[in-house]
C-alpha atoms as a PDB file:
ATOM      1  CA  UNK A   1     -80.607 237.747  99.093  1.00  0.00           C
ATOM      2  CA  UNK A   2     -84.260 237.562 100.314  1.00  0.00           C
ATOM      3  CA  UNK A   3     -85.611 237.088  96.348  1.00  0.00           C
ATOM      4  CA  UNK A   4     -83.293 234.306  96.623  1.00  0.00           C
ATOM      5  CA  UNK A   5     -85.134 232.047  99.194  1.00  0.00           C
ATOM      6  CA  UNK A   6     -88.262 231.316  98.033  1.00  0.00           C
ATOM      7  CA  UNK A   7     -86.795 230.553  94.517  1.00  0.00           C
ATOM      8  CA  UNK A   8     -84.124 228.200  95.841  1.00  0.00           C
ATOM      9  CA  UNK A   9     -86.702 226.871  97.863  1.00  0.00           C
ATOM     10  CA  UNK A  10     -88.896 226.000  95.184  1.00  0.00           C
ATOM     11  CA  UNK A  11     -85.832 224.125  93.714  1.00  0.00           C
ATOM     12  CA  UNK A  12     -85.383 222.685  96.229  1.00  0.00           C
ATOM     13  CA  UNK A  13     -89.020 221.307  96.823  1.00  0.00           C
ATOM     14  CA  UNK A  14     -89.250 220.048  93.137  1.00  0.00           C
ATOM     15  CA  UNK A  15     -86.054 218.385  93.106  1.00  0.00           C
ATOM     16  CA  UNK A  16     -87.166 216.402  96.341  1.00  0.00           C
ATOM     17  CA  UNK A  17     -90.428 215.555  94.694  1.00  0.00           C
ATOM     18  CA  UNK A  18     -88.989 214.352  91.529  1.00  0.00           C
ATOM     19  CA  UNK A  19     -88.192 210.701  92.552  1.00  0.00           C
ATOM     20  CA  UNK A  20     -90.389 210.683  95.310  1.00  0.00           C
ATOM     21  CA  UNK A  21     -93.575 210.644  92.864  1.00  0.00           C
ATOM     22  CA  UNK A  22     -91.661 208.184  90.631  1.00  0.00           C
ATOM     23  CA  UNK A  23     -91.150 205.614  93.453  1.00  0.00           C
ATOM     24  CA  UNK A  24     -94.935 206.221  93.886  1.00  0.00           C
ATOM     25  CA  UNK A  25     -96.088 206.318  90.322  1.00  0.00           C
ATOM     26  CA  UNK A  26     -93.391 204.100  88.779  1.00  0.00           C
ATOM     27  CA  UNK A  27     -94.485 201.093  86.698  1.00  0.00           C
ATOM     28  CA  UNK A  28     -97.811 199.395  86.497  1.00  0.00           C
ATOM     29  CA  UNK A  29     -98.115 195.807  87.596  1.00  0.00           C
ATOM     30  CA  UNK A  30     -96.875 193.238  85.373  1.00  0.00           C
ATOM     31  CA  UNK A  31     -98.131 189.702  85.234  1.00  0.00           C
ATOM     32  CA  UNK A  32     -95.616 186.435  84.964  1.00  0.00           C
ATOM     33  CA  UNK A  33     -95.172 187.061  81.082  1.00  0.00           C
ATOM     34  CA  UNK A  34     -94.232 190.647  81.298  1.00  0.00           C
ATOM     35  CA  UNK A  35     -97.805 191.703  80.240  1.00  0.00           C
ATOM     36  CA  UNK A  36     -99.860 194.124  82.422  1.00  0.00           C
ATOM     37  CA  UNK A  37    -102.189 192.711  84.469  1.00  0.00           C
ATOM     38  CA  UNK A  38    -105.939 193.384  83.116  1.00  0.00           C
ATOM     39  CA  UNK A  39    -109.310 192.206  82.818  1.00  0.00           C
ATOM     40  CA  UNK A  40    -110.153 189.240  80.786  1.00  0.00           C
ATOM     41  CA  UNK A  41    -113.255 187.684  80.454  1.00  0.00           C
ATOM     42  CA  UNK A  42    -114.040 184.250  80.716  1.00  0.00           C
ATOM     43  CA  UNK A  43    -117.820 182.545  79.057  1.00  0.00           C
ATOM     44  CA  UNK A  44    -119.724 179.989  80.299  1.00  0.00           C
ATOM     45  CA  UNK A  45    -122.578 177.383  80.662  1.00  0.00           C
ATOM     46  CA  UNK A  46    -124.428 175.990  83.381  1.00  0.00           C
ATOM     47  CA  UNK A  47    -127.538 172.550  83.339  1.00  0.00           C
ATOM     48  CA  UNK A  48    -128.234 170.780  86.029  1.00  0.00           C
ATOM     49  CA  UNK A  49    -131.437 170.457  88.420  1.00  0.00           C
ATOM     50  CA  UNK A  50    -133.434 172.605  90.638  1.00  0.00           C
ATOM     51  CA  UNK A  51    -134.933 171.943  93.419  1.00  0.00           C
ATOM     52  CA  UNK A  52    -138.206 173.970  94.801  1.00  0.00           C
ATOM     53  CA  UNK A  53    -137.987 175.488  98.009  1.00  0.00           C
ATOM     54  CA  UNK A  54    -141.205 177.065 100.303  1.00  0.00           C
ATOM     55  CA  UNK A  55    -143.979 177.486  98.954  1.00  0.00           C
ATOM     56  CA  UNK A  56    -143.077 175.947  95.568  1.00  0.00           C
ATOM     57  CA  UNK A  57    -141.627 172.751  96.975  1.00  0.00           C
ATOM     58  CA  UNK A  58    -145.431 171.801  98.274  1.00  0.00           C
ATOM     59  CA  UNK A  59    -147.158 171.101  94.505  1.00  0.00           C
ATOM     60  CA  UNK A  60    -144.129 171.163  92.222  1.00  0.00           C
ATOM     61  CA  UNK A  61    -141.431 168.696  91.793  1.00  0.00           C
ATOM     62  CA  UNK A  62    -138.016 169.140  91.161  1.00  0.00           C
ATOM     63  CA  UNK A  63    -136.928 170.490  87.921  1.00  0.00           C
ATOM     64  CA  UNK A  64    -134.225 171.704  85.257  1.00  0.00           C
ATOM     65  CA  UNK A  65    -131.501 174.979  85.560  1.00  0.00           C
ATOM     66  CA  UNK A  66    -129.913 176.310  82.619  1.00  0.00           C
ATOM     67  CA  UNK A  67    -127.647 179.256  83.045  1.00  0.00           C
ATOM     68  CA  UNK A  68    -124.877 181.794  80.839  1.00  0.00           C
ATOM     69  CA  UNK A  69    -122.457 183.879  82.710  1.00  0.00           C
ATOM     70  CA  UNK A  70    -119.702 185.981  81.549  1.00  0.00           C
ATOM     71  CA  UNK A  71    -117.174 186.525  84.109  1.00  0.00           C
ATOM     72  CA  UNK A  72    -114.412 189.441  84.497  1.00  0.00           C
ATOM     73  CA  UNK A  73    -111.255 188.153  86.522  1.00  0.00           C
ATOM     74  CA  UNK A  74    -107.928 189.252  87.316  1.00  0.00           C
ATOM     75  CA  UNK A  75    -105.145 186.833  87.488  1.00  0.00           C
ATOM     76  CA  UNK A  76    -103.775 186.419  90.603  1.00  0.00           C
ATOM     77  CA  UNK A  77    -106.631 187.900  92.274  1.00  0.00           C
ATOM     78  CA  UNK A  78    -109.117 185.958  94.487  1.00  0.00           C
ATOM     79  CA  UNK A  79    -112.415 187.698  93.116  1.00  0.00           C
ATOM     80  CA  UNK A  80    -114.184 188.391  89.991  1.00  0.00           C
ATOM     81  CA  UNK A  81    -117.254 189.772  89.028  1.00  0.00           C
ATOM     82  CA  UNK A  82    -120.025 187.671  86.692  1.00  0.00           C
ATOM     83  CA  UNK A  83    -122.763 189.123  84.828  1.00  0.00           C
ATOM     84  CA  UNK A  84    -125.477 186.026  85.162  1.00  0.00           C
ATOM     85  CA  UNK A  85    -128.898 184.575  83.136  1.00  0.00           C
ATOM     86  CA  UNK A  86    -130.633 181.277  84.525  1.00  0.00           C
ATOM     87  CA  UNK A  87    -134.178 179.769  83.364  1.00  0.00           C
ATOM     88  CA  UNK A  88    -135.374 177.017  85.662  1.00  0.00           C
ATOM     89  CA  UNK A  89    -138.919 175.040  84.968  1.00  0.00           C
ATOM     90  CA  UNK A  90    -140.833 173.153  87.608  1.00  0.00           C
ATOM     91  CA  UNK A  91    -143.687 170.505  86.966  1.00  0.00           C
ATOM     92  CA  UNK A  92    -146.496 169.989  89.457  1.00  0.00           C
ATOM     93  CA  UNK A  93    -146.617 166.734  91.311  1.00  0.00           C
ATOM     94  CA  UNK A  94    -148.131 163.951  90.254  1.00  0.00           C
ATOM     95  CA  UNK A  95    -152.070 164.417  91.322  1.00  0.00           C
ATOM     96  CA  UNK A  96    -152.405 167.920  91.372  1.00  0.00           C
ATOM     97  CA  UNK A  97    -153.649 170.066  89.212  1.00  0.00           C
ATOM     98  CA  UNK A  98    -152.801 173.755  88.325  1.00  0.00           C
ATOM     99  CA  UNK A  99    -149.470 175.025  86.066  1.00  0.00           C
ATOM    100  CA  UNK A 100    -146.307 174.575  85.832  1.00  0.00           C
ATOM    101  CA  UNK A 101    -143.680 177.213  86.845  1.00  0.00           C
ATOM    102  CA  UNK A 102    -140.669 178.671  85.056  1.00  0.00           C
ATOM    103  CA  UNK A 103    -138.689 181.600  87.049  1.00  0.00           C
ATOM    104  CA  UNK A 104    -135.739 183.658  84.731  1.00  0.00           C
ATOM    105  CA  UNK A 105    -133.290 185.540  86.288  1.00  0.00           C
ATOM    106  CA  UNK A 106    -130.754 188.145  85.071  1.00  0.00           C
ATOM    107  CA  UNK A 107    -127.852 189.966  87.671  1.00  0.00           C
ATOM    108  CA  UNK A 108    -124.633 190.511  88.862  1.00  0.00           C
ATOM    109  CA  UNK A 109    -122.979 187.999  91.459  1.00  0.00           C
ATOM    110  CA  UNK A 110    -119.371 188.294  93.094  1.00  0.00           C
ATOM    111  CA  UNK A 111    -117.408 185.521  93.275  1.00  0.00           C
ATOM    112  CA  UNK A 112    -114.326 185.232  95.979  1.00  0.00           C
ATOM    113  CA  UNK A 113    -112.122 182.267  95.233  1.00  0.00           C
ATOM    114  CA  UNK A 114    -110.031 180.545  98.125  1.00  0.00           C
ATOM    115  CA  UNK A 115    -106.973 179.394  96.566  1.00  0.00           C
ATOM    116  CA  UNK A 116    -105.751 181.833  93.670  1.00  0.00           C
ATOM    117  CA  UNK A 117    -104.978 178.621  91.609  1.00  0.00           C
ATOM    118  CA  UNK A 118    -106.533 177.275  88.561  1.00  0.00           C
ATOM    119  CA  UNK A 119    -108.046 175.135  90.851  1.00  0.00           C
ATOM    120  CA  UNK A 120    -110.113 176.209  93.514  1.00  0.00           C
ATOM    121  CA  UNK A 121    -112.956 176.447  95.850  1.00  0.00           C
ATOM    122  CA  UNK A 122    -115.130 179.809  95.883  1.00  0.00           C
ATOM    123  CA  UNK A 123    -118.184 181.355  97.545  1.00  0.00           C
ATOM    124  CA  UNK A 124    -120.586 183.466  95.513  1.00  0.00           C
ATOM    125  CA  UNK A 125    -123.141 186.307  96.280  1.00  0.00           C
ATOM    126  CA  UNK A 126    -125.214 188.488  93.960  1.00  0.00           C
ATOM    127  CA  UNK A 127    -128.598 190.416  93.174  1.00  0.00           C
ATOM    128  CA  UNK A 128    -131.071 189.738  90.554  1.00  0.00           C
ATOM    129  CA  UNK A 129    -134.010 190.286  88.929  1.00  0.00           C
ATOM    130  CA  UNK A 130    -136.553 187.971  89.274  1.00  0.00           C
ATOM    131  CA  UNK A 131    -139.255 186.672  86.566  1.00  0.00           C
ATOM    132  CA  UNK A 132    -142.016 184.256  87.705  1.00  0.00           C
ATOM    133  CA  UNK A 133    -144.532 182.962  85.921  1.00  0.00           C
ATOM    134  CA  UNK A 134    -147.902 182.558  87.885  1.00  0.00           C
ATOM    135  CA  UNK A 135    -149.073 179.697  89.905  1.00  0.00           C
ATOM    136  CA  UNK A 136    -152.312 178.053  90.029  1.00  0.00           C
ATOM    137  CA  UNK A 137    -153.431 175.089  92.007  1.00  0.00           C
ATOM    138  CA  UNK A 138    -156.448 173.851  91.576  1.00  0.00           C
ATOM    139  CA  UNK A 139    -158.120 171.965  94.988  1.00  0.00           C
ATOM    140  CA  UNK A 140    -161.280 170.719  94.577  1.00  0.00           C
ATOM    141  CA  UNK A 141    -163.712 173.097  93.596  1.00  0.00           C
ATOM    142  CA  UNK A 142    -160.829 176.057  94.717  1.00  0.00           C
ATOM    143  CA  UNK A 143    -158.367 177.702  92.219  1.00  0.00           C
ATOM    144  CA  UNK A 144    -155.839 179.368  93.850  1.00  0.00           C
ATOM    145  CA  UNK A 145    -153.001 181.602  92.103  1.00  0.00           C
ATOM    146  CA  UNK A 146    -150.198 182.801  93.286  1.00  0.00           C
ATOM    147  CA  UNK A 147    -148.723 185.604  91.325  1.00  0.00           C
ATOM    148  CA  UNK A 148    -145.170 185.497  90.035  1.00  0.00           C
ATOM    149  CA  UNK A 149    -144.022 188.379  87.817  1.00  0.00           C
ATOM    150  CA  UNK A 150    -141.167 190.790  87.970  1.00  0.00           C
ATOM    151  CA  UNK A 151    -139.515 190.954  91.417  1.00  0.00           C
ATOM    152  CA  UNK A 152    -135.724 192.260  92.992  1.00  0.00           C
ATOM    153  CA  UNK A 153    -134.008 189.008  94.662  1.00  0.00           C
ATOM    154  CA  UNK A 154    -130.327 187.561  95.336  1.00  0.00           C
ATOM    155  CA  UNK A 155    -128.492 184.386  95.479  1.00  0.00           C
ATOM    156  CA  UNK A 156    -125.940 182.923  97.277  1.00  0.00           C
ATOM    157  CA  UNK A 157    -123.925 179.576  97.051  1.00  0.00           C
ATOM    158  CA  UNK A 158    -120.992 177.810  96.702  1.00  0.00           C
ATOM    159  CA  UNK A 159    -118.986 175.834  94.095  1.00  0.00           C
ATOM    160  CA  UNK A 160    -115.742 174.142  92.924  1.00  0.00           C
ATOM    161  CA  UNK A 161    -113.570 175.023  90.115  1.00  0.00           C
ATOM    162  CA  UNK A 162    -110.815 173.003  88.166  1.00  0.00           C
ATOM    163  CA  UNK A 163    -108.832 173.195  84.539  1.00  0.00           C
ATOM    164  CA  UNK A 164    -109.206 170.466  81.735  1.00  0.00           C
ATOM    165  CA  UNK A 165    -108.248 170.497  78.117  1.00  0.00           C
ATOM    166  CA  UNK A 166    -109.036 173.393  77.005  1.00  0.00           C
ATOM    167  CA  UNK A 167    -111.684 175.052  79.439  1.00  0.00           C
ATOM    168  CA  UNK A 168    -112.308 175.121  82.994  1.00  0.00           C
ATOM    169  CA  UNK A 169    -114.725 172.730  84.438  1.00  0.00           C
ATOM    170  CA  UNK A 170    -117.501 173.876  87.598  1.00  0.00           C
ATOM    171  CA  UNK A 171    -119.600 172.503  89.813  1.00  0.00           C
ATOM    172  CA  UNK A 172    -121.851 174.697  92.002  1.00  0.00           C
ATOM    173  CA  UNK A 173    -124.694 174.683  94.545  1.00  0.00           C
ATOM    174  CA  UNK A 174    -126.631 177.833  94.848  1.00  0.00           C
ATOM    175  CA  UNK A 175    -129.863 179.836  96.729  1.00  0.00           C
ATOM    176  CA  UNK A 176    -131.970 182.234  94.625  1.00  0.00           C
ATOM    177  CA  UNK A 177    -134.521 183.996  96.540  1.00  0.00           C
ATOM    178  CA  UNK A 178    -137.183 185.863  95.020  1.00  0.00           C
ATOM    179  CA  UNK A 179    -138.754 188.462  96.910  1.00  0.00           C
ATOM    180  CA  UNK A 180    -142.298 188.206  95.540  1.00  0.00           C
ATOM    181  CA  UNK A 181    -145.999 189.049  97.859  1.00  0.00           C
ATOM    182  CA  UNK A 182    -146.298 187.197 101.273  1.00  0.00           C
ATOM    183  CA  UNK A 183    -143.488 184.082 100.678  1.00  0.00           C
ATOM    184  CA  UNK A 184    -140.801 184.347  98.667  1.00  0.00           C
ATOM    185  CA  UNK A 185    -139.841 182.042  95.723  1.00  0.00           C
ATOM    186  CA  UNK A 186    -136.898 179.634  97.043  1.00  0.00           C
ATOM    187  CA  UNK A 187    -135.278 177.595  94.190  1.00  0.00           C
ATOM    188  CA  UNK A 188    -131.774 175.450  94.818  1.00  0.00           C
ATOM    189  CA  UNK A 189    -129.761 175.033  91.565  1.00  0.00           C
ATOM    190  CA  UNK A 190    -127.224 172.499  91.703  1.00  0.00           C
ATOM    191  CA  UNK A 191    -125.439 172.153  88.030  1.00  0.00           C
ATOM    192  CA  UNK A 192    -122.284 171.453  86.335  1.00  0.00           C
ATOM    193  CA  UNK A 193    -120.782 173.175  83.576  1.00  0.00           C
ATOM    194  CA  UNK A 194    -117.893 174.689  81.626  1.00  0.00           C
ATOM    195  CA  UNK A 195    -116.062 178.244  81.221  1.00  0.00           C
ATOM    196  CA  UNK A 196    -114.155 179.025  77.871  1.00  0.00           C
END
């Protein structure tokens, strides 16, 4: 009788536990065509202007943004992860003298969507690694250079999302910040483009 017990106990226990784990376990999530839900990734293209911020914004004028991304989504999910590139290239002003700029960028950015439609509204936030070229302004008889190089930064920004044809359409205003010696580099992207 006591050899018994703890066998029909252990029964007992695994026979309990059988559907319990398969409630828990049971099937993975399914999207609306039966399929389960995964990854996909999504490619796209970004051109528009930038505008210099902070110490840039006093001898260069505005200039040109052109940006890749490719971004990993889940349906029905309000975030997604992009892996990002971006070149932007500022002239001086007219009447002074020194070199042009051109800042490259390469990092990861979150984005959080507000409606979890094909259409929507979304926030985005990432880290990057900053390139700069160098600055030089010339006053008078005094050259002054700034150096740009290799630097850590992030971004920030906002943007607007909707379907056409046969690609998605965006529109987006963003912050880069890059954390280079005494002020940082401040550029303001604002570009269109297109994910695929």
């Amino acid at each position: 009788m006591k050899s018994r017990s703890p066998l029909a106990l252990a029964a007992l226990l695994v026979c309990l536990a059988s559907p319990l784990s398969a409630q828990v376990s049971g099937p993975p999530a399914t999207g609306a065509n039966g399929q389960p839900v995964q990854y996909y990734p999504l490619y796209g293209a970004t051109l528009g202007i930038a505008i210099p911020a902070g110490r840039l914004g006093d001898q260069h004028a505005a200039g040109y943004h052109i940006g890749g991304l490719v971004e990993f989504a889940v349906p029905n999910q309000p975030y997604a992860l992009r892996a990002e590139a971006m070149f932007e290239r500022f002239a001086l002003k007219s009447g002074e003298v020194g070199s042009d700029v051109s800042v490259f960028s390469f990092g990861p950015t979150i984005l959080y969507q507000f409606q979890r439609t094909q259409r929507s509204t979304f926030l985005t936030g990432g880290i990057a690694i900053y390139h700069a070229t160098t600055e030089t302004i010339t006053t008078g008889a005094t050259t002054i250079e700034r150096g740009g190089g290799t630097r850590p930064g992030f971004n920030f920004g906002t943007g607007l999302s909707f379907p056409l044809t046969d690609f998605s359409a965006l529109a987006e205003i963003r912050m880069h910040v890059m954390l280079a010696e005494n002020k940082p580099i401040l550029t303001l992207p604002i570009s269109v483009g297109a994910k695929f």
